[in-house]
N, C-alpha and C. Protein backbone atom coordinates (compact mmCIF):
# COMPACT_ATOMS: atom_id res chain seq x y z
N UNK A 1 -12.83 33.04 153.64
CA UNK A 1 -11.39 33.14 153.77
C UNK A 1 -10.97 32.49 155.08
N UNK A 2 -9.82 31.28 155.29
CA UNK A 2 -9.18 30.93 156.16
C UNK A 2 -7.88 32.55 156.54
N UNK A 3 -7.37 31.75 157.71
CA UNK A 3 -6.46 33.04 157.97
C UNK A 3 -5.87 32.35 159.39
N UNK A 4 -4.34 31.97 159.02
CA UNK A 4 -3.53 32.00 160.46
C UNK A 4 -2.28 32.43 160.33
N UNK A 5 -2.26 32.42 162.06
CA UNK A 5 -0.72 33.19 161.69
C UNK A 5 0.35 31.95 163.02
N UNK A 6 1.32 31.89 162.34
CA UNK A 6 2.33 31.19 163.36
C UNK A 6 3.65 31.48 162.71
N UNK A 7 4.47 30.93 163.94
CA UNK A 7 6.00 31.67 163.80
C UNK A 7 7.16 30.87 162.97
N UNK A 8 8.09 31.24 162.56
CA UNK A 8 9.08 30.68 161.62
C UNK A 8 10.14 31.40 161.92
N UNK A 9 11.06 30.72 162.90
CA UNK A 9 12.18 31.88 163.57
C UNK A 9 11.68 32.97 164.42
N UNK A 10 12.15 34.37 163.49
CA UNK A 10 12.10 35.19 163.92
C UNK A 10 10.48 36.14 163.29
N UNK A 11 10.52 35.16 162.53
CA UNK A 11 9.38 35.57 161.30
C UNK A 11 7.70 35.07 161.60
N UNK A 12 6.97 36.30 161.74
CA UNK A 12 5.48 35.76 161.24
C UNK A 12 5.16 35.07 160.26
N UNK A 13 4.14 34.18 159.54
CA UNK A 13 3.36 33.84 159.09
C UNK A 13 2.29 33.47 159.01
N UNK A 14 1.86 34.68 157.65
CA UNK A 14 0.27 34.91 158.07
C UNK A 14 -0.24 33.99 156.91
N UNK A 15 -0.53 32.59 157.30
CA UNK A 15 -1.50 31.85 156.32
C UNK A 15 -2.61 32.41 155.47
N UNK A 16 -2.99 32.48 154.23
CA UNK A 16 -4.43 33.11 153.76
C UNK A 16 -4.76 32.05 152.79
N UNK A 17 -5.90 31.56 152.55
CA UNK A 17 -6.82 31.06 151.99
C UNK A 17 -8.55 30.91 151.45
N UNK A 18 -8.55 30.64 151.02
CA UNK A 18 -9.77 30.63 150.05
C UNK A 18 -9.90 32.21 148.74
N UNK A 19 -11.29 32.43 149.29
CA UNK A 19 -11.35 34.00 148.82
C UNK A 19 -11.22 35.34 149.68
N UNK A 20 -10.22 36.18 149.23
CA UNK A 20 -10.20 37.55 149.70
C UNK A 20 -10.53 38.42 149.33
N UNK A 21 -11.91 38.82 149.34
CA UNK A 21 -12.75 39.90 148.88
C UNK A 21 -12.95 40.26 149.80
N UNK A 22 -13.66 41.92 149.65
CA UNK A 22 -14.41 43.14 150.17
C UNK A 22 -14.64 42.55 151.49
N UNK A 23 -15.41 41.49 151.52
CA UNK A 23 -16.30 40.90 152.94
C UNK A 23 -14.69 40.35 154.00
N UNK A 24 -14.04 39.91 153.03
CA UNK A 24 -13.20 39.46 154.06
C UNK A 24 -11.69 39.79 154.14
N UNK A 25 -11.34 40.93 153.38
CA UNK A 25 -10.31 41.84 153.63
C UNK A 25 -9.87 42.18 154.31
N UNK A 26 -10.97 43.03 155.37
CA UNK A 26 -10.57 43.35 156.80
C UNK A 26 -10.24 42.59 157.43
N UNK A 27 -10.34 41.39 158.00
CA UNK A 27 -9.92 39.86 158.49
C UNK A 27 -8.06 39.94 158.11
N UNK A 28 -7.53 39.59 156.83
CA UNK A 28 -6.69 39.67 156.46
C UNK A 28 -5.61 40.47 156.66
N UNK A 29 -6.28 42.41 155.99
CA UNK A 29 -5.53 42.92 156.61
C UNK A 29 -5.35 43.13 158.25
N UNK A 30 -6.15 43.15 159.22
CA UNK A 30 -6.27 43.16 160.26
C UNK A 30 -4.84 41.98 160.88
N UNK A 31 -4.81 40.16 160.18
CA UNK A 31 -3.53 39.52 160.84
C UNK A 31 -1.85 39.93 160.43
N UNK A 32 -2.25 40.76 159.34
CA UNK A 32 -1.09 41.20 158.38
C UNK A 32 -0.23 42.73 159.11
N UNK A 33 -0.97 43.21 159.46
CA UNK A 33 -0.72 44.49 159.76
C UNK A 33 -0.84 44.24 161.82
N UNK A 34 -1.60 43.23 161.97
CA UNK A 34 -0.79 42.83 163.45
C UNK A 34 0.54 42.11 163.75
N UNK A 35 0.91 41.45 162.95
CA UNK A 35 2.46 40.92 162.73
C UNK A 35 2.74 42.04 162.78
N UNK A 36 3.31 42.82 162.05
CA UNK A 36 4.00 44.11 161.69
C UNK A 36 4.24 44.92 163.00
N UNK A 37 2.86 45.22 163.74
CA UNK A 37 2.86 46.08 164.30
C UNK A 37 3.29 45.72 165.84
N UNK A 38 3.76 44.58 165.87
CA UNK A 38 4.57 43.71 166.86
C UNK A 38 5.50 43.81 167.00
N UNK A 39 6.29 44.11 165.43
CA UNK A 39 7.49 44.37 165.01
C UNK A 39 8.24 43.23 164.63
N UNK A 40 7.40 42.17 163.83
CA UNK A 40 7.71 41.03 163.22
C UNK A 40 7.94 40.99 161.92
N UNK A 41 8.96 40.44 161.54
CA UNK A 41 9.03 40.62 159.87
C UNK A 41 8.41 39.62 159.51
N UNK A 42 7.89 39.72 158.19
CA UNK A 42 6.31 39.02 158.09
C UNK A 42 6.17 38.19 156.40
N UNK A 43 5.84 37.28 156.44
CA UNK A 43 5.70 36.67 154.96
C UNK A 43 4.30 36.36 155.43
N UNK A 44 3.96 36.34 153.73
CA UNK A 44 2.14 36.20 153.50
C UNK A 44 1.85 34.94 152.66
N UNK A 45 1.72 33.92 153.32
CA UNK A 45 1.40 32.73 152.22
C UNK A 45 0.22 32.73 151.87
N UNK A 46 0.26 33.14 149.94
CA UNK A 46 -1.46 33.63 149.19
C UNK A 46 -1.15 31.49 148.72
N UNK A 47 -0.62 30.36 149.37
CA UNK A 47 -0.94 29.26 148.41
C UNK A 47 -2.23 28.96 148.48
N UNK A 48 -2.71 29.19 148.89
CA UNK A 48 -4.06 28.76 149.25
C UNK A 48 -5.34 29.70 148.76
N UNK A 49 -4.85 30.82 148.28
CA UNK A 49 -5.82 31.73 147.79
C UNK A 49 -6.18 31.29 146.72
N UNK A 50 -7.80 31.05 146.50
CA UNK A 50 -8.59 31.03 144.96
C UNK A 50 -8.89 32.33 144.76
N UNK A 51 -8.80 33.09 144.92
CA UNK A 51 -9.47 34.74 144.29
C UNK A 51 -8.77 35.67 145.64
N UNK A 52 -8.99 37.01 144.74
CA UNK A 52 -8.52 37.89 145.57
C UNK A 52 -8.61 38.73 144.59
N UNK A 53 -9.27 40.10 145.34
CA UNK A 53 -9.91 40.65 144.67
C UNK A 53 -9.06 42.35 145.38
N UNK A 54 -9.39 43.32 144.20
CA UNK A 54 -8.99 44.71 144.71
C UNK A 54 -8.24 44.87 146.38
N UNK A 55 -9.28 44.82 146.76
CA UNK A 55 -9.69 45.20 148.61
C UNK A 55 -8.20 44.40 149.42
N UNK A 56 -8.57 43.25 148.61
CA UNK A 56 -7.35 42.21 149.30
C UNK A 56 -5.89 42.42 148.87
N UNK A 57 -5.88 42.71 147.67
CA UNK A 57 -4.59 43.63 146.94
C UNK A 57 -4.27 44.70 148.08
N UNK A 58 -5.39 45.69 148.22
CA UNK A 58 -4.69 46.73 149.08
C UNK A 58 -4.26 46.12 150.64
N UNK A 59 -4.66 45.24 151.20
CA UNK A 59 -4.65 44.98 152.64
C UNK A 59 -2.55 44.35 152.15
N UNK A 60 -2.52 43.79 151.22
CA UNK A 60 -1.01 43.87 150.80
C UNK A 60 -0.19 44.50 150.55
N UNK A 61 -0.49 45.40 150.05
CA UNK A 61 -0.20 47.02 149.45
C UNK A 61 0.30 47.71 151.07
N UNK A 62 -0.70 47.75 151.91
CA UNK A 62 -0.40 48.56 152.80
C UNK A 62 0.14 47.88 154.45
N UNK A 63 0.45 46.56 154.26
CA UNK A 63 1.80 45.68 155.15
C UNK A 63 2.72 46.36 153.90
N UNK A 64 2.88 45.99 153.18
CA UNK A 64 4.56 46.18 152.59
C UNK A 64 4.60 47.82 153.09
N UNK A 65 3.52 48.37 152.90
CA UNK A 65 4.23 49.99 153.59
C UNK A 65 4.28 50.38 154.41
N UNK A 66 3.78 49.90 155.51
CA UNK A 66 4.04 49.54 156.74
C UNK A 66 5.48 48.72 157.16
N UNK A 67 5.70 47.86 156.80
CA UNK A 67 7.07 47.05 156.66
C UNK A 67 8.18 47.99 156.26
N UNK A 68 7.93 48.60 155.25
CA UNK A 68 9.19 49.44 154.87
C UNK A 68 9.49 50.52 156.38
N UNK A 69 8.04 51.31 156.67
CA UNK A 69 8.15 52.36 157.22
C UNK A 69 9.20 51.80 159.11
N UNK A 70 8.15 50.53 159.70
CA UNK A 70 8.98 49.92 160.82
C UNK A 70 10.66 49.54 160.17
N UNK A 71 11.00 49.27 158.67
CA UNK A 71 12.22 48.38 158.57
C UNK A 71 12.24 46.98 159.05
N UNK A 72 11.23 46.33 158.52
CA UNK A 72 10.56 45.19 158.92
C UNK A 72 11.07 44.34 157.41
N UNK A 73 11.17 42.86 157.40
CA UNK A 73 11.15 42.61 156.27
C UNK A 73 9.91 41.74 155.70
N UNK A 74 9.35 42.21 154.50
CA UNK A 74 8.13 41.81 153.94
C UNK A 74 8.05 41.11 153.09
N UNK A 75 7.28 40.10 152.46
CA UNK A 75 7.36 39.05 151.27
C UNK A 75 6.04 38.03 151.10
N UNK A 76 5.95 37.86 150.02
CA UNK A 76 4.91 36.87 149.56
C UNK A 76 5.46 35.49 149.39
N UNK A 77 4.66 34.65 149.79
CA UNK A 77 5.44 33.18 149.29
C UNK A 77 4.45 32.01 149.00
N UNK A 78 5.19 31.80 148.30
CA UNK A 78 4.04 30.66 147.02
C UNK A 78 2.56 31.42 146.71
N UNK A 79 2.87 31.92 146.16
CA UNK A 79 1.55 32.85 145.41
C UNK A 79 1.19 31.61 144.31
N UNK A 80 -0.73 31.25 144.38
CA UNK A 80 -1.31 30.80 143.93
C UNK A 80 -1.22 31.20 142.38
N UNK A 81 -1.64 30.52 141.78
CA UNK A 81 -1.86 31.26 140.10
C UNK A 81 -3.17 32.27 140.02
N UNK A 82 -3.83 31.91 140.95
CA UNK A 82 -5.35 32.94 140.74
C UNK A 82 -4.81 34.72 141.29
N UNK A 83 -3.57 34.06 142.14
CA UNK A 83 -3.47 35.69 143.16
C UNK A 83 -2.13 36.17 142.28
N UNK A 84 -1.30 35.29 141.35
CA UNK A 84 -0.36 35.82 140.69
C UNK A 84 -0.58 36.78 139.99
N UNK A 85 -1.97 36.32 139.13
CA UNK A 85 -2.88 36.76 138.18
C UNK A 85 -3.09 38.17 138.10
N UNK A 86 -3.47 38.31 139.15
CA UNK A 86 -4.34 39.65 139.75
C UNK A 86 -2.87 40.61 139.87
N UNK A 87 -1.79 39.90 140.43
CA UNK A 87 -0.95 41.13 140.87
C UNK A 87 -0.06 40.84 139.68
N UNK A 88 0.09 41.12 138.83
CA UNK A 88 0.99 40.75 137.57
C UNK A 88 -0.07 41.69 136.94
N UNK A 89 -1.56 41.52 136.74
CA UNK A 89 -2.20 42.69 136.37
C UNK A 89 -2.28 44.45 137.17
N UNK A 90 -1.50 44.26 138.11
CA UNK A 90 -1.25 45.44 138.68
C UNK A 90 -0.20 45.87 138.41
N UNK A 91 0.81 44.87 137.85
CA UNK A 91 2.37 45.17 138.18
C UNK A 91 2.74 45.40 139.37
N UNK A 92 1.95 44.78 140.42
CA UNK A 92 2.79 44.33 141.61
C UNK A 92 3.72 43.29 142.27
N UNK A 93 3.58 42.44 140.67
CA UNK A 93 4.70 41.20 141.17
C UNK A 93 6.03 41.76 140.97
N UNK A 94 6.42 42.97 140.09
CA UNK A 94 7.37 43.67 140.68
C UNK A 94 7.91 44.49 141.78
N UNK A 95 6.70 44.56 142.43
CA UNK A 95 6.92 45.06 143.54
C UNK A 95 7.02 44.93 145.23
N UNK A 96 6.22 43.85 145.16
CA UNK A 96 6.49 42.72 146.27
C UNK A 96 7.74 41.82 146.08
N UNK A 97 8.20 41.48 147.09
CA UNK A 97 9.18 40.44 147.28
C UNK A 97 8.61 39.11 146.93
N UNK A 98 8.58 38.52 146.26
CA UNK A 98 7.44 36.89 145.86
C UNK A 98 9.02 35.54 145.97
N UNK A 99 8.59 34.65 147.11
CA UNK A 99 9.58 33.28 147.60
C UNK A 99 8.39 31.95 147.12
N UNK A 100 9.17 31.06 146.64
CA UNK A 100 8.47 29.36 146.53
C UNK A 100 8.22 29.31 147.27
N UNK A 101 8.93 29.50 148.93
CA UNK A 101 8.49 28.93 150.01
C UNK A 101 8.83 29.99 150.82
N UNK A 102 8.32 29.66 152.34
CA UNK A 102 8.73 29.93 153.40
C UNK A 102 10.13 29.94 153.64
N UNK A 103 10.48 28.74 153.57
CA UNK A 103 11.84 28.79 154.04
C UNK A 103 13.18 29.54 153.15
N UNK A 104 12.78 29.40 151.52
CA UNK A 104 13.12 30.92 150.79
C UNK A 104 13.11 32.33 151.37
N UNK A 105 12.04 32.34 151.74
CA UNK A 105 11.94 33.83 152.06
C UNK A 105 12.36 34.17 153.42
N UNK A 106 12.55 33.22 154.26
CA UNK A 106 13.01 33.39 155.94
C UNK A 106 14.94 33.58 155.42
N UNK A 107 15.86 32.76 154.79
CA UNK A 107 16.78 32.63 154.05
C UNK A 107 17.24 34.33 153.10
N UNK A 108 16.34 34.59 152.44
CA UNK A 108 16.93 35.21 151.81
C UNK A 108 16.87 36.59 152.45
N UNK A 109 16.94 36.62 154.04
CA UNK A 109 16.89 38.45 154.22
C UNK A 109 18.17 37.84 155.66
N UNK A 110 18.52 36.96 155.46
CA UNK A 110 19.68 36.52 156.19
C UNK A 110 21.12 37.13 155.30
């Protein structure tokens, strides 16, 4: 798994790529949940994700609840088809905020 984070306004972005499994979850959630805890409102670009697995679901799962709890604003943007996959089988693409882009999702909490 790749993993960066740089700024967009006022906004984090936490780059993720390759695979997010078990081994490299903690990595992930660890840049996800440091935005946050900065008190940055935070988008998660999965374009780059080929897989993603349970573990990596939750490290998402628990920024957005974190986000709610600061009043932070949270969102996915350009979700891969492999990571759509997975959260559409959770029924979490209803539940995340999901943007084409960055600049969608920086826009739409304006």
């Amino acid at each position: 798994m790749s993993g960066t984070v740089r700024q967009e306004g006022s906004y984090a972005i936490v780059c993720l790529g390759g695979e997010i499994d078990l081994h490299s979850s903690p990595e992930a959630r660890k840049l996800i949940l440091g935005c946050l805890q900065e008190g940055k409102p935070t988008l998660v670009d999965l374009s780059g994700v080929a897989y993603i697995d349970s573990s990596g679901v939750a490290s998402l799962v628990e920024g957005f609840q974190l986000a709610r709890q600061r009043q932070l604003d949270f969102g996915l943007v350009g979700v891969s088809p492999a990571a759509l996959n997975v959260l559409k089988l959770a029924r979490l693409d209803k539940v995340f905020p999901i943007y084409a882009s960055v600049q969608e999702g920086v826009a739409s909490a304006k």
